[in-house]
Protein backbone atom coordinates (compact mmCIF):
# COMPACT_ATOMS: atom_id res chain seq x y z
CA UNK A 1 -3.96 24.44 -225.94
CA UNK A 2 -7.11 25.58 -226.56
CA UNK A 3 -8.38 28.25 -228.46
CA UNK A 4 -11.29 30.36 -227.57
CA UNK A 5 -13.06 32.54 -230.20
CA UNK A 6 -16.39 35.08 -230.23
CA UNK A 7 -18.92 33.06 -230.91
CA UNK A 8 -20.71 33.77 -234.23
CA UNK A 9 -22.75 36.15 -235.29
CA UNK A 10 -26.26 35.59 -234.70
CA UNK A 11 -24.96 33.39 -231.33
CA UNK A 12 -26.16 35.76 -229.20
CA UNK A 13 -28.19 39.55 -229.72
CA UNK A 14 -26.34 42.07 -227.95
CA UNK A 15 -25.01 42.87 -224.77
CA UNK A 16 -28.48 43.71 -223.23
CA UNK A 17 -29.74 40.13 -224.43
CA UNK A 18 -27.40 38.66 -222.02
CA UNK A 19 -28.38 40.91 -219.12
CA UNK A 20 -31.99 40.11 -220.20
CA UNK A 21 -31.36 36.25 -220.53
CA UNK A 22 -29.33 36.57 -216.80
CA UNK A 23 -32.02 38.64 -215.17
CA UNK A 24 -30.10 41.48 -214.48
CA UNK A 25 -31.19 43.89 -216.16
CA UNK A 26 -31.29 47.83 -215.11
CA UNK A 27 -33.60 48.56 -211.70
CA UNK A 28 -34.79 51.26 -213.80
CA UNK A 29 -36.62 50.00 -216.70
CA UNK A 30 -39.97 48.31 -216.45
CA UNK A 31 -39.59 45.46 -218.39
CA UNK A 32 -37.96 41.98 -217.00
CA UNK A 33 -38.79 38.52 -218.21
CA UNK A 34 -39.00 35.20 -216.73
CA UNK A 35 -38.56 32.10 -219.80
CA UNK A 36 -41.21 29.56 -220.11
CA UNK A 37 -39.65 26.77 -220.95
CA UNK A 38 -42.69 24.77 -222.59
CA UNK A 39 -43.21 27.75 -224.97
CA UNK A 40 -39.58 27.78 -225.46
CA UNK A 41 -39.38 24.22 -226.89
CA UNK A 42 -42.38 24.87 -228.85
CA UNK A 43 -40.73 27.96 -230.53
CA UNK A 44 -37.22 26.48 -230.78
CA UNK A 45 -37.49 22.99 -230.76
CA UNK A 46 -40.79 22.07 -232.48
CA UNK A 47 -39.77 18.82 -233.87
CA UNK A 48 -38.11 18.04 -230.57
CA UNK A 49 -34.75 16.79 -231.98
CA UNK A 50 -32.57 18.88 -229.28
CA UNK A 51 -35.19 16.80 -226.71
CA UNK A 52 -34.74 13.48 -228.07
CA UNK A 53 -31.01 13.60 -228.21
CA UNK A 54 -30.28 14.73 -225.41
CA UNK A 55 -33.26 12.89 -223.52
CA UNK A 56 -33.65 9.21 -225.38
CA UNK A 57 -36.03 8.27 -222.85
CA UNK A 58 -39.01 10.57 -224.20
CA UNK A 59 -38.54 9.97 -228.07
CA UNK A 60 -41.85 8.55 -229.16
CA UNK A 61 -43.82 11.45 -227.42
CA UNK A 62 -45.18 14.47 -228.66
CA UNK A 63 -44.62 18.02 -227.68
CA UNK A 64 -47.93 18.23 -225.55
CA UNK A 65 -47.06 14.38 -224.00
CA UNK A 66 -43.74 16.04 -222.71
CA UNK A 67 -45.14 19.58 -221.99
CA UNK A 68 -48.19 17.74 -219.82
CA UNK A 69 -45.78 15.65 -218.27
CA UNK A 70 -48.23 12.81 -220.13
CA UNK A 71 -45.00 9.81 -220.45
CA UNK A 72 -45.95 7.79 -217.69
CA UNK A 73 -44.49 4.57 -218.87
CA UNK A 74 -41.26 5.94 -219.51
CA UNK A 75 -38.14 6.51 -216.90
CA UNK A 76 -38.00 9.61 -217.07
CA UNK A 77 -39.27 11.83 -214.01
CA UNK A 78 -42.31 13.57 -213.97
CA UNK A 79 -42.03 17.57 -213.69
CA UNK A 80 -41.22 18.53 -210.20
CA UNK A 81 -42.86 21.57 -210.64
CA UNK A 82 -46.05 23.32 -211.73
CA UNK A 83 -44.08 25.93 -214.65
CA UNK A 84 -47.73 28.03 -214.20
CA UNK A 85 -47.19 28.60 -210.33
CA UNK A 86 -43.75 28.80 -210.41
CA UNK A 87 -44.10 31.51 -212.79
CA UNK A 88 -46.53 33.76 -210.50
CA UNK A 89 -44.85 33.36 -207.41
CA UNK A 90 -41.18 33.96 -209.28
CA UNK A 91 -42.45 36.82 -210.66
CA UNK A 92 -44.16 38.52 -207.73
CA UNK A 93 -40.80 38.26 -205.77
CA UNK A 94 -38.33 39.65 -208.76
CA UNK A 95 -41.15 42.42 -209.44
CA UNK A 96 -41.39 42.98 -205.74
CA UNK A 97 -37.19 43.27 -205.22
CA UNK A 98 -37.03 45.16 -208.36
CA UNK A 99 -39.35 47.61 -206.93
CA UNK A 100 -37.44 47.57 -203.86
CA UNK A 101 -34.11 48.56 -205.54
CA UNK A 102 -35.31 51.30 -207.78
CA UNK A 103 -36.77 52.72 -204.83
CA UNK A 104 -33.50 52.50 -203.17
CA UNK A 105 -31.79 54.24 -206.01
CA UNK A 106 -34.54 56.76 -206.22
CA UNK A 107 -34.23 58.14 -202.52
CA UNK A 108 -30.50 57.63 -202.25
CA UNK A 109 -29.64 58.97 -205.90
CA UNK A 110 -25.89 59.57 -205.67
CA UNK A 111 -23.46 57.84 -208.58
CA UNK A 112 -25.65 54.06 -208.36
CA UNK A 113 -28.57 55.74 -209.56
CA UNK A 114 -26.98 58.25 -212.12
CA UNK A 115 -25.31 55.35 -213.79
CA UNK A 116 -29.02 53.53 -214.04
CA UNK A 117 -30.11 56.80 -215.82
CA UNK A 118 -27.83 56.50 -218.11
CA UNK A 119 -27.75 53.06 -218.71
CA UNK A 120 -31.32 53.46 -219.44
CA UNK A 121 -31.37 56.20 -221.58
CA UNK A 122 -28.57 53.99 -223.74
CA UNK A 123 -30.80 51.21 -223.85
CA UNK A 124 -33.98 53.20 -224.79
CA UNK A 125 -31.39 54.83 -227.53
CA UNK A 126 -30.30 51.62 -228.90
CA UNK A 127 -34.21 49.73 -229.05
CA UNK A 128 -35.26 53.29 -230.86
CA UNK A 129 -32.27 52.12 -233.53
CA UNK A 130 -33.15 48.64 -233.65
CA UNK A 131 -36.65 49.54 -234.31
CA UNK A 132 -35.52 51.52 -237.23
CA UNK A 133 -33.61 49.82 -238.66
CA UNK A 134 -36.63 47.23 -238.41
CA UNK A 135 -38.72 49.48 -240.37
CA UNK A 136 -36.41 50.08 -242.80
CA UNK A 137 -36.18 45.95 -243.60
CA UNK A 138 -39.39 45.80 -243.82
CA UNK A 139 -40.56 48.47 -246.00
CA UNK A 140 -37.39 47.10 -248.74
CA UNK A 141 -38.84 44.75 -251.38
CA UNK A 142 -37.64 41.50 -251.61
């Protein structure tokens, strides 16, 4: 039988982290983010030891090899994909549907777009006490 627990602290930031990391976040706010994942392995796995193990085939090349797609005598395939492109095009779509949506909600209003407002606001609330308690941390001596 297994036995499931929370995952720890620090595991994951909060509930709007998920939405964030899922790509649903509210209609309503302005901000959404699409991942890079080159400057995501340069941030997280500098020394590439989460690459290597779980990809043998490119240990021996360096971050920029990998990120350039520069490991042409190994077996593993070349990028199917230009990340850059991808990127602009993704994005113009998401920003475009998001647009749609909150438009939507804004014309139609009714319980959908009361619970965005809110949601919103909540979020807004709880970045304003993150941020605090941010500046607090920071002005504390160490």
């Amino acid at each position: 039988m297994a036995i499931w627990r929370l995952p720890p602290v620090g595991f994951a930031n909060d509930n709007w982290q998920w939405q964030m990391q899922a790509g649903v976040t509210n209609p309503l706010s302005e901000t959404f983010r699409i991942y890079n994942p080159n400057k995501n392995i340069a941030e997280k796995d500098p020394d590439l030891s989460f690459i290597y193990y779980w990809i043998p085939e490119l240990q021996g090349y360096s971050l920029s090899e990998i990120i350039e797609g520069k490991y042409t005598d190994s077996y593993y395939p070349q990028p199917i994909l230009d990340w850059s492109q991808t990127r602009k095009i993704n994005g113009k779509i998401i920003s475009d549907l998001r647009k749609q949506v909150k438009e939507r909600l804004i014309a139609e209003g009714g319980s959908e777009y009361q619970n965005a407002i809110a949601a919103k606001a909540t979020v807004e609330k709880y970045w304003q006490h993150k941020d605090r308690e941010y500046q607090k941390s920071q002005a504390r001596p160490i």
